[in-house]
Protein backbone atom coordinates (compact mmCIF):
# COMPACT_ATOMS: atom_id res chain seq x y z
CA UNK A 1 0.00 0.00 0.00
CA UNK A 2 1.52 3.39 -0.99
CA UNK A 3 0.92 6.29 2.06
CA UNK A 4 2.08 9.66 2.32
CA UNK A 5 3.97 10.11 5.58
CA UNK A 6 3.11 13.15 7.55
CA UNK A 7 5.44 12.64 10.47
CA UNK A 8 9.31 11.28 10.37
CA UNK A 9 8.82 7.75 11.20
CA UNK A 10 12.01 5.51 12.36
CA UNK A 11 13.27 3.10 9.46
CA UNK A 12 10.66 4.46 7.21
CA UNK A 13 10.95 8.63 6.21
CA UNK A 14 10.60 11.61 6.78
CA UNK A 15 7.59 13.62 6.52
CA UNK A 16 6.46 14.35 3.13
CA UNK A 17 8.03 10.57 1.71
CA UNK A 18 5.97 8.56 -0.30
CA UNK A 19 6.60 4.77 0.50
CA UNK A 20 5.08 1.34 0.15
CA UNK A 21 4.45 -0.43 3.35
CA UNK A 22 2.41 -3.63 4.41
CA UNK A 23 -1.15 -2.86 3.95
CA UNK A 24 -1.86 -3.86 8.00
CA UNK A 25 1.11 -1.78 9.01
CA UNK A 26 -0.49 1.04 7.18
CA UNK A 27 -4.03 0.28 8.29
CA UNK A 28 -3.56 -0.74 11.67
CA UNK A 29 -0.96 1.68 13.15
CA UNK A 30 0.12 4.94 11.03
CA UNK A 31 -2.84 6.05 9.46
CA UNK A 32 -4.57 5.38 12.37
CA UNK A 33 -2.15 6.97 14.53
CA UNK A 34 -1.59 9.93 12.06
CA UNK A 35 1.69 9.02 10.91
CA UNK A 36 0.58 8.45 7.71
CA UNK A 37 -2.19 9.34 5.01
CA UNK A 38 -3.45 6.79 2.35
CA UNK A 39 -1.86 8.12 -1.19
CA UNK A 40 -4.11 9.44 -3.68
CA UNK A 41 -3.46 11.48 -6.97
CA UNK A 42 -5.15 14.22 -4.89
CA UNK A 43 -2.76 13.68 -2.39
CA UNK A 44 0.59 14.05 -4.31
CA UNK A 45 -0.49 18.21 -3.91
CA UNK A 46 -0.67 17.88 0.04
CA UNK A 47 3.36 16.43 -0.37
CA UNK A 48 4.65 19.77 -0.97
CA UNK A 49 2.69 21.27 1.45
CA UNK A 50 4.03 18.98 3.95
CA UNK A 51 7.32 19.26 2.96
CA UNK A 52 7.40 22.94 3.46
CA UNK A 53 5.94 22.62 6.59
CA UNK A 54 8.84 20.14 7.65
CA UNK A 55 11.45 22.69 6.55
CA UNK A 56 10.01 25.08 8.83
CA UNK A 57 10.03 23.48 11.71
CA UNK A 58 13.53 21.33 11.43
CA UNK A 59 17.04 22.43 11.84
CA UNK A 60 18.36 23.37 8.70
CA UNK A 61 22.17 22.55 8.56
CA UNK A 62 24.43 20.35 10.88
CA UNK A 63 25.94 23.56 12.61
CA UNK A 64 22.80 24.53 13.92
CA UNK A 65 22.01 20.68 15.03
CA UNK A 66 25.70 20.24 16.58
CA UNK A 67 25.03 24.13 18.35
CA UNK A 68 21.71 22.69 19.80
CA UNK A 69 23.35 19.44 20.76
CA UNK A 70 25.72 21.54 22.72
CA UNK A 71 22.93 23.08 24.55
CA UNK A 72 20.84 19.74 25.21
CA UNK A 73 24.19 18.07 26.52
CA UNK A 74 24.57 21.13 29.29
CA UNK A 75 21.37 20.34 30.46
CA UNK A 76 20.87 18.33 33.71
CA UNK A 77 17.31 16.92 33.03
CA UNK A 78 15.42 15.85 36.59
CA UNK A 79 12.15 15.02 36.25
CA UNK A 80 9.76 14.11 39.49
CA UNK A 81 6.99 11.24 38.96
CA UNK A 82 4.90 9.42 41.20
CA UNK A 83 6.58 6.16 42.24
CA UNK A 84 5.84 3.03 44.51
CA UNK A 85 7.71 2.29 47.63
CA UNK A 86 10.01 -0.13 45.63
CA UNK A 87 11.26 2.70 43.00
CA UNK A 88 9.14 1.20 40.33
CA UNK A 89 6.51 4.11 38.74
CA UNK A 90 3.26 4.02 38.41
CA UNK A 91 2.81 4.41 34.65
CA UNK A 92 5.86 5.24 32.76
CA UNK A 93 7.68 8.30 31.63
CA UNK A 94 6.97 9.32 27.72
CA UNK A 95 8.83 11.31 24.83
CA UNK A 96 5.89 14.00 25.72
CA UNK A 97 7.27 14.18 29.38
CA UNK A 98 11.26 14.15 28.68
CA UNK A 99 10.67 16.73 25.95
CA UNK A 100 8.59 19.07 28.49
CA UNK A 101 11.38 18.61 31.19
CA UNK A 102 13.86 19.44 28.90
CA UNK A 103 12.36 22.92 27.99
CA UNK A 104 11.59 23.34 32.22
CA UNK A 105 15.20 22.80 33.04
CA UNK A 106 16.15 25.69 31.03
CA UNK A 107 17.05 23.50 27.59
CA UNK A 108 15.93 24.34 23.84
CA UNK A 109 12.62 23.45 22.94
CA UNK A 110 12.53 19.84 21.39
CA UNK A 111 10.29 17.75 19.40
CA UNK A 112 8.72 15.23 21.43
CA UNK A 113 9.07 13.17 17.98
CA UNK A 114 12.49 13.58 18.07
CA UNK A 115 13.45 12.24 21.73
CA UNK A 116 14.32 8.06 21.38
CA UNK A 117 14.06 6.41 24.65
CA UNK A 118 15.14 2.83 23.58
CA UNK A 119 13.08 1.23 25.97
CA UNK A 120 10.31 2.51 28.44
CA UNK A 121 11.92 4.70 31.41
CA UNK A 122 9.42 2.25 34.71
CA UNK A 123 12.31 2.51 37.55
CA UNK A 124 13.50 5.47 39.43
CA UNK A 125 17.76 6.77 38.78
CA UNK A 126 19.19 8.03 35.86
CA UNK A 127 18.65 6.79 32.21
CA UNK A 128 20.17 7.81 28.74
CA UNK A 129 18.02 9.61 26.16
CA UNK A 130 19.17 10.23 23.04
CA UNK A 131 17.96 13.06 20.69
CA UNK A 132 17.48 12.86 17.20
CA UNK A 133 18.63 16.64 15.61
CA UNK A 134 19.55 16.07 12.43
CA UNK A 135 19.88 13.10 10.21
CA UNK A 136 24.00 12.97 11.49
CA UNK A 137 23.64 14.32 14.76
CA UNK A 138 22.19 12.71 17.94
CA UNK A 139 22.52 13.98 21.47
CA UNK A 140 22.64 11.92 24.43
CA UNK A 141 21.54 13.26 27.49
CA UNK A 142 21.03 12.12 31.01
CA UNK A 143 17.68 12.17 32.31
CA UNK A 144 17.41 11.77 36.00
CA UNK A 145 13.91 9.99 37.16
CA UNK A 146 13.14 11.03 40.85
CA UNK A 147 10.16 10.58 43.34
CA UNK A 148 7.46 13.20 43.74
């Protein structure tokens, strides 16, 4: 099935791509999720439209990603969650919440799209989160998870 992506997927695009995926891929997690919108001959106009909405909103050129990762890496990220009496949380911390901690601790604004957390942050202490800039540049920042 051929979609238009409308948000930079992992080992797929960028926004604005138009690739063939699995049609229950497609159906059952990025349209739905609004990753993705089914490709029509109508739709090849809303590519360039996404595009330029992509270039507004990225960085531009490696300097500016490698300046930002400078900023990101000064950082010291703490971020207070409710936890259990054994250091496990109740719930889990998301991209939404490290990118919103980031911008509290005095950081640069950042994508919640763009923040990878490998696997899902469930225990209190200090995890690695990497940043996604630029296509060549990746921060890695320390995020530390204490109790409210």
């Amino acid at each position: 099935m051929k979609i238009i992506l409308t948000h930079e997927v992992s080992g797929l695009g960028t926004a604005g791509d138009v690739v063939d995926v699995k049609d229950g891929y497609a159906r059952n997690y990025l349209v739905p999720r609004g990753f993705a919108i089914r490709w029509t001959k109508g739709g090849e106009k809303d590519v360039e439209q996404i595009r330029r909405g992509r270039k507004l909103r990225e960085i531009a050129t490696i300097e500016q990603a490698n300046e930002v990762k400078g900023q990101l890496e000064g950082v010291k990220v703490r971020l207070a969650v409710r936890a259990g009496e054994a250091g496990r949380l109740f719930g889990s911390v998301t991209q939404a919440d490290v990118a919103s901690a980031i911008k509290a601790s005095g950081g640069p604004e950042v994508d919640k799209r763009r923040v990878e957390l490998g696997s899902p942050i469930k225990t209190l202490g200090a995890h690695e989160v990497s940043v996604r800039l630029h296509a060549d540049v990746v921060a890695k920042l320390g995020v530390e998870v204490i109790a409210a």
